[in-house]
Protein backbone atom coordinates (compact mmCIF):
# COMPACT_ATOMS: atom_id res chain seq x y z
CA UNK A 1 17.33 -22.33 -39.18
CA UNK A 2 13.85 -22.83 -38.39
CA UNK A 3 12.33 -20.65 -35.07
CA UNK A 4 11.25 -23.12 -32.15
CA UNK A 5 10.32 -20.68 -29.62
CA UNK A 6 11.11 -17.80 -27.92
CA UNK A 7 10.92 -15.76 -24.43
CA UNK A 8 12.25 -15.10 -20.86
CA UNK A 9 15.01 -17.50 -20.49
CA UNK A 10 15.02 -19.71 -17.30
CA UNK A 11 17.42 -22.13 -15.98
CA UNK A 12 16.98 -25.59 -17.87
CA UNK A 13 14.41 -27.95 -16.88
CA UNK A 14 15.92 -31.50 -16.08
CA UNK A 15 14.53 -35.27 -15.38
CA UNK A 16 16.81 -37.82 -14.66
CA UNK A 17 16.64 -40.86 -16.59
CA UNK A 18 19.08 -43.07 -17.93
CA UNK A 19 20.79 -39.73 -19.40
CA UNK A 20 19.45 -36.75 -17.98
CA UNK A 21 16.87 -34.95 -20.29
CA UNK A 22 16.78 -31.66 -20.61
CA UNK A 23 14.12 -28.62 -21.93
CA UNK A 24 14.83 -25.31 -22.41
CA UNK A 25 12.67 -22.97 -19.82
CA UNK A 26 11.26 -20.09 -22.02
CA UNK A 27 8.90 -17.82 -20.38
CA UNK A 28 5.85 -20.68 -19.22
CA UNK A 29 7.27 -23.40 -22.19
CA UNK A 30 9.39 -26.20 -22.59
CA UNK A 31 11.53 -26.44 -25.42
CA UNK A 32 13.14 -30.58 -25.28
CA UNK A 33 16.55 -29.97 -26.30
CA UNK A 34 18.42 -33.56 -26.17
CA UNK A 35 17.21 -33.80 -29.60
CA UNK A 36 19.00 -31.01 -31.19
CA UNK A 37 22.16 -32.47 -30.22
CA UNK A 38 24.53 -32.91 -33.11
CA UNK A 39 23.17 -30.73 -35.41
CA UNK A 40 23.04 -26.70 -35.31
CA UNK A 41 21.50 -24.29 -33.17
CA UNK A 42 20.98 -20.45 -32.73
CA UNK A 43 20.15 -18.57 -29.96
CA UNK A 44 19.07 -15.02 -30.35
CA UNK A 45 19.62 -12.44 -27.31
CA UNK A 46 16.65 -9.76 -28.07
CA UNK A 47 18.37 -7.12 -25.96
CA UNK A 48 15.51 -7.41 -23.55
CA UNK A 49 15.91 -8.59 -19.79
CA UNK A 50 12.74 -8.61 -17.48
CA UNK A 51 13.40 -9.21 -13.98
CA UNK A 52 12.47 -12.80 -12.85
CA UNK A 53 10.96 -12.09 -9.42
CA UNK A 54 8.73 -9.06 -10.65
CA UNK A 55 8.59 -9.22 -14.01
CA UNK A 56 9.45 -5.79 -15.01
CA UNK A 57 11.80 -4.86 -17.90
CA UNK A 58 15.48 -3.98 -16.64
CA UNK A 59 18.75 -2.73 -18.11
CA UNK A 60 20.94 -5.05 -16.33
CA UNK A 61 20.62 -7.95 -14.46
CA UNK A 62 21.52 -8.57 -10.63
CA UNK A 63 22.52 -12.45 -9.72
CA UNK A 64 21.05 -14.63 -12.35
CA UNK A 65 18.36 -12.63 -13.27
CA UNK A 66 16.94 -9.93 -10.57
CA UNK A 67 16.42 -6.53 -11.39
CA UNK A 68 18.40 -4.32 -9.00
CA UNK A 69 14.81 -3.56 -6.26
CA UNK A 70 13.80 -6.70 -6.18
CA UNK A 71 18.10 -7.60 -5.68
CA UNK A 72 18.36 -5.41 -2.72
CA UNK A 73 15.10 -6.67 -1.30
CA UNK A 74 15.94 -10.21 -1.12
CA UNK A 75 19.54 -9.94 0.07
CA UNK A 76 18.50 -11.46 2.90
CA UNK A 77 17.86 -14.58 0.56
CA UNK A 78 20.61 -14.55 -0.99
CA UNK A 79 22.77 -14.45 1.92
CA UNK A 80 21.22 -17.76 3.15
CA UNK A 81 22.62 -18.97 -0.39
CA UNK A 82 25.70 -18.21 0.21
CA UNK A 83 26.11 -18.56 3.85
CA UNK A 84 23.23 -21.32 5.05
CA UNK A 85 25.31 -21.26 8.78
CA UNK A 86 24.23 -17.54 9.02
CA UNK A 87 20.32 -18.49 8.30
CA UNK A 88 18.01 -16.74 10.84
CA UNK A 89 14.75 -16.95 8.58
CA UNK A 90 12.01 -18.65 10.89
CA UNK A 91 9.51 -19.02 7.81
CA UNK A 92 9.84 -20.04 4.09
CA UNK A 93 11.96 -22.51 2.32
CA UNK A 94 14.49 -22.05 4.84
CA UNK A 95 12.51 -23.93 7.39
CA UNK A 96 11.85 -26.33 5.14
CA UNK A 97 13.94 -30.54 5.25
CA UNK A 98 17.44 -29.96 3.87
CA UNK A 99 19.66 -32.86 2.59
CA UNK A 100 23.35 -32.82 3.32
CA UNK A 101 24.89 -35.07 0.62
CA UNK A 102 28.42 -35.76 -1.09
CA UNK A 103 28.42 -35.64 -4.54
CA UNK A 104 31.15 -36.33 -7.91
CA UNK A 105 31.12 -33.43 -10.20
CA UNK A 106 35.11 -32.45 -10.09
CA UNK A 107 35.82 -34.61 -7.47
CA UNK A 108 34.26 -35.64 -4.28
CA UNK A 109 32.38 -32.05 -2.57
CA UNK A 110 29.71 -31.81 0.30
CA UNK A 111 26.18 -29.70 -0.62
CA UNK A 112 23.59 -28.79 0.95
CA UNK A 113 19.73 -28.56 -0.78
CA UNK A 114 16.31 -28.42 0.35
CA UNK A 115 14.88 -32.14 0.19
CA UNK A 116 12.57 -31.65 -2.92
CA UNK A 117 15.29 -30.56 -4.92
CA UNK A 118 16.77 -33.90 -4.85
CA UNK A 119 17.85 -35.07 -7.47
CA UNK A 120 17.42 -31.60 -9.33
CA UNK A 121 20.18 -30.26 -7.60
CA UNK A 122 22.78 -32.87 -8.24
CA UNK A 123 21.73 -32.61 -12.06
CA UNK A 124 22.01 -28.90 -12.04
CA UNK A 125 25.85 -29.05 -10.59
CA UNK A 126 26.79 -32.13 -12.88
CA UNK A 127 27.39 -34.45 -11.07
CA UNK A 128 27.62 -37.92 -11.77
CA UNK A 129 27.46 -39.62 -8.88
CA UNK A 130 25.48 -38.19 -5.72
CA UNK A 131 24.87 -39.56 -1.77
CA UNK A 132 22.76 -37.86 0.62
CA UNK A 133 24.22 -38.45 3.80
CA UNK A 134 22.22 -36.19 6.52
CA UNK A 135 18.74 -34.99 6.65
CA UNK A 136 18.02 -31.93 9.09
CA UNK A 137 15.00 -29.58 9.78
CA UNK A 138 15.93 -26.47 8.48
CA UNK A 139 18.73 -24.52 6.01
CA UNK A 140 20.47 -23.39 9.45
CA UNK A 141 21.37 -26.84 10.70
CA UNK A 142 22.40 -27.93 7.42
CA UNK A 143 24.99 -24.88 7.11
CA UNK A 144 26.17 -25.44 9.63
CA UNK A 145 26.62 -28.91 8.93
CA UNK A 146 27.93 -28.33 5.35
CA UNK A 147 30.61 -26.36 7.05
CA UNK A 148 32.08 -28.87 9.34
CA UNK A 149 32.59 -31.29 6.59
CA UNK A 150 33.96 -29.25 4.45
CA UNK A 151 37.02 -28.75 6.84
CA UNK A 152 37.83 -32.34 5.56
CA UNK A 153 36.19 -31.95 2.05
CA UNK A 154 35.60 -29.18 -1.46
CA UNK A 155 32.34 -27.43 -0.95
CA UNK A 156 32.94 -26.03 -4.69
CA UNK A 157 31.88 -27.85 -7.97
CA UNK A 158 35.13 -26.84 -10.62
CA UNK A 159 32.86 -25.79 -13.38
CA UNK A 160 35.98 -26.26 -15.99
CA UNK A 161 37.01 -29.50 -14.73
CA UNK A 162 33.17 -30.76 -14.66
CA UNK A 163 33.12 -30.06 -18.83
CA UNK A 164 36.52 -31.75 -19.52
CA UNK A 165 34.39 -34.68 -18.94
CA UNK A 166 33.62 -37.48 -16.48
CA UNK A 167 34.84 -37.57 -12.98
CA UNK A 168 36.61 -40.05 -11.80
CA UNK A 169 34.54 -42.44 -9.62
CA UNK A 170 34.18 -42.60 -6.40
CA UNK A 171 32.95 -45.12 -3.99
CA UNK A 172 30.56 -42.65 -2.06
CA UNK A 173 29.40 -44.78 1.21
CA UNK A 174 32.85 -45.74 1.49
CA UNK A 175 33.80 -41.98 1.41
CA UNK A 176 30.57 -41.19 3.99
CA UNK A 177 31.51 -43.13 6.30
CA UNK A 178 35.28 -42.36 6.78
CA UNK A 179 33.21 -38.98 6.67
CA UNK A 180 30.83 -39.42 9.37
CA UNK A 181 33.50 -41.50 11.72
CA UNK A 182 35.16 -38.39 11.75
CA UNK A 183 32.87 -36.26 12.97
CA UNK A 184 31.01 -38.09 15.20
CA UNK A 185 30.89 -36.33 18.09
CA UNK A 186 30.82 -32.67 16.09
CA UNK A 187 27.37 -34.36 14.87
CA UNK A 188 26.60 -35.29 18.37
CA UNK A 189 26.88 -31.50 19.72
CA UNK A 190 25.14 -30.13 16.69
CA UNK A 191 22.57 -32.70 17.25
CA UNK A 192 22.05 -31.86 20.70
CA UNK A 193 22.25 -28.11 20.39
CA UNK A 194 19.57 -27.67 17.56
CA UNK A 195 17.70 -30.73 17.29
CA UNK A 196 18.19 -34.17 19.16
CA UNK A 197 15.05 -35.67 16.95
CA UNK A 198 15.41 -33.34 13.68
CA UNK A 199 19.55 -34.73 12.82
CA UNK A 200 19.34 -37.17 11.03
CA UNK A 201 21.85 -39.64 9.72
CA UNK A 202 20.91 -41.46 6.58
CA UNK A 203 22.28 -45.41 6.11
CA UNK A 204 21.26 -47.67 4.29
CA UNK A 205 21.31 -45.82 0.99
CA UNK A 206 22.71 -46.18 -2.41
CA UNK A 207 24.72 -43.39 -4.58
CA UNK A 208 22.96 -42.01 -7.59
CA UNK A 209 24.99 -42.37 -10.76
CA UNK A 210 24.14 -39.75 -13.44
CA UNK A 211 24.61 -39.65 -17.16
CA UNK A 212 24.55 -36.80 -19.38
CA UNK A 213 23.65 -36.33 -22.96
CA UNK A 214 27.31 -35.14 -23.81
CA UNK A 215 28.94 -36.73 -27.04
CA UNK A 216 32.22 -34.71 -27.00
CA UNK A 217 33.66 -32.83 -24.17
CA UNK A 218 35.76 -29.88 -24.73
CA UNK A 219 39.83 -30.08 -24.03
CA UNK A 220 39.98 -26.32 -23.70
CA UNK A 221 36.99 -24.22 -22.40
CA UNK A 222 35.93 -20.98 -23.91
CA UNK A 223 32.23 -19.19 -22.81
CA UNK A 224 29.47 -17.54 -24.78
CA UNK A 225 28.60 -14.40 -23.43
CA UNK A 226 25.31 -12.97 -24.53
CA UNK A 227 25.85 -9.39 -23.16
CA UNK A 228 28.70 -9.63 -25.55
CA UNK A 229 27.39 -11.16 -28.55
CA UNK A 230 23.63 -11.34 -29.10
CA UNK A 231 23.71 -14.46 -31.14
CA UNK A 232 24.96 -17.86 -30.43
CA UNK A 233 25.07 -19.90 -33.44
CA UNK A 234 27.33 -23.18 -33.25
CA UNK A 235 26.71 -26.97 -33.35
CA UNK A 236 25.20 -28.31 -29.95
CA UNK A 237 27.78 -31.13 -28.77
CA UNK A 238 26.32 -31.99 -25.34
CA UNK A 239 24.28 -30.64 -22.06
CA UNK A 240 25.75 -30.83 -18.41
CA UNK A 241 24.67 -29.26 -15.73
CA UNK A 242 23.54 -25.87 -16.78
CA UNK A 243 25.77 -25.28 -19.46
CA UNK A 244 24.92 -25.97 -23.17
CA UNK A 245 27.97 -27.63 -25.00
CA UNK A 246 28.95 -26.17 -28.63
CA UNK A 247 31.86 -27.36 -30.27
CA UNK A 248 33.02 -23.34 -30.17
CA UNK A 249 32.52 -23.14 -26.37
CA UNK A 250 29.86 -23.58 -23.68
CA UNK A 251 27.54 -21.20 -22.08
CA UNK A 252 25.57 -21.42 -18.54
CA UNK A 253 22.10 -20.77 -19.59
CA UNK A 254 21.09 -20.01 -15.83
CA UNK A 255 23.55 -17.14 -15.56
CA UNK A 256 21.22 -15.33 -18.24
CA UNK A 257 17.86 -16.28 -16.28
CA UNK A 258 15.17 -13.39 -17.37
CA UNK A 259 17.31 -12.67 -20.90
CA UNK A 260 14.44 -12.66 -24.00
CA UNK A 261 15.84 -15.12 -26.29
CA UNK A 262 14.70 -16.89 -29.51
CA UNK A 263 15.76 -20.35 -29.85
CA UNK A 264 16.69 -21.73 -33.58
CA UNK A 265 16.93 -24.86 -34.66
């Protein structure tokens, strides 16, 4: 196989279209990778990791990519990823407009994102169909938010179930409004507690349907692990989400953000 290019592995870079295309993020390049679908491909794990938010060279690699400094310094972020409700940053993306939004990856889930990742996000869970539903001020409103609804709904994308193949579909407005009917007057107090003016509900909108460059989903679902096997060499079926398809098994090229790689084709 010829060498396309190699370097510090990032998560995949995605535009949606009328299916999704998809590069490959290595180091400041972008490798288009819809193209090598249905024929062969190789990936090559150097053995080198380099941490994504300082760049330095690291022996192990702390969520998706962080060497273990730069991990302890930002737990502050990451617990704002994981728990938006418990958000006290007053500065930063976390003050930034966040969409609440119901989406179809496994089945119908609320999410949360910052507005400019729309539709980014959606595409990075795999979801099929989307529907922002709320727009708020900041990441702590929309935790909070997020939470309520998901007393009625899955916050959690099944990864397994979203590369067995399409979701069913779903007729999202139908879904937000049964959605927002029921928590009217939980919105109400949130609304008046944080924000009168900065809650907003969105109507008038149409879901986002998504289609993926997938040409054979997998029944059964096995992972490629590049901390246990350096090379990936298999015969690219499809891209969802984050995950590169092989007819062997799939991997989630995020989870390896800052590996050194070398992409064959």
């Amino acid at each position: 196989m010829e060498l396309i290019g190699s370097g510090t592995l990032r998560k995949m870079n995605s535009r949606l279209e009328e299916t999704v295309q998809y590069a490959m993020s290595l180091s400041k390049l972008q490798f288009p990778l819809n193209s090598m679908i249905n024929s062969g491909a190789k990936i090559v794990f150097t053995g080198n990791i380099y941490c994504v938010e300082c760049g330095r060279k690291t022996k192990k690699s702390f969520n998706q990519g962080y060497c273990y400094p730069c991990f302890q310094k930002l737990q502050q972020f990451f617990t704002c990823l994981i728990h938006p409700e418990k958000c006290r940053c007053d500065e930063g993306s976390c003050m930034q407009d966040h969409i609440v939004y119901l989406a179809n990856s496994s089945g119908l889930k609320v999410g949360i994102t910052r507005a400019t990742q729309i539709p980014t996000r959606w595409v990075d869970q795999g979801a099929t169909q989307a529907l922002p539903i709320i727009r708020v001020r900041n990441r702590l409103q929309s935790g909070i938010l997020e939470v309520l609804i998901k007393q009625q709904i899955a916050d959690k994308t099944n990864w397994r179930d979203m590369l067995k193949g399409v979701a069913r579909p779903l007729d999202l407005n139908l879904e937000a409004k049964n959605i927002l009917e029921s928590f009217r007057s939980e919105i109400d107090e949130i609304k008046e507690r944080y924000d009168p003016f900065g809650v907003s509900i969105l109507n008038g909108i149409g879901a986002v349907s998504i289609s993926y460059p997938v040409t054979k989903y997998p029944e059964k679902i096995s992972s490629y692990n590049l901390d246990n096997d350096s090379i990936v060499e298999d015969r690219l079926v499809g891209i969802k989400g984050q995950y590169l398809i092989f007819e062997g098994g799939v991997i989630n090229l995020r989870k390896f953000s800052g590996y050194e790689i070398e992409l064959h084709h």
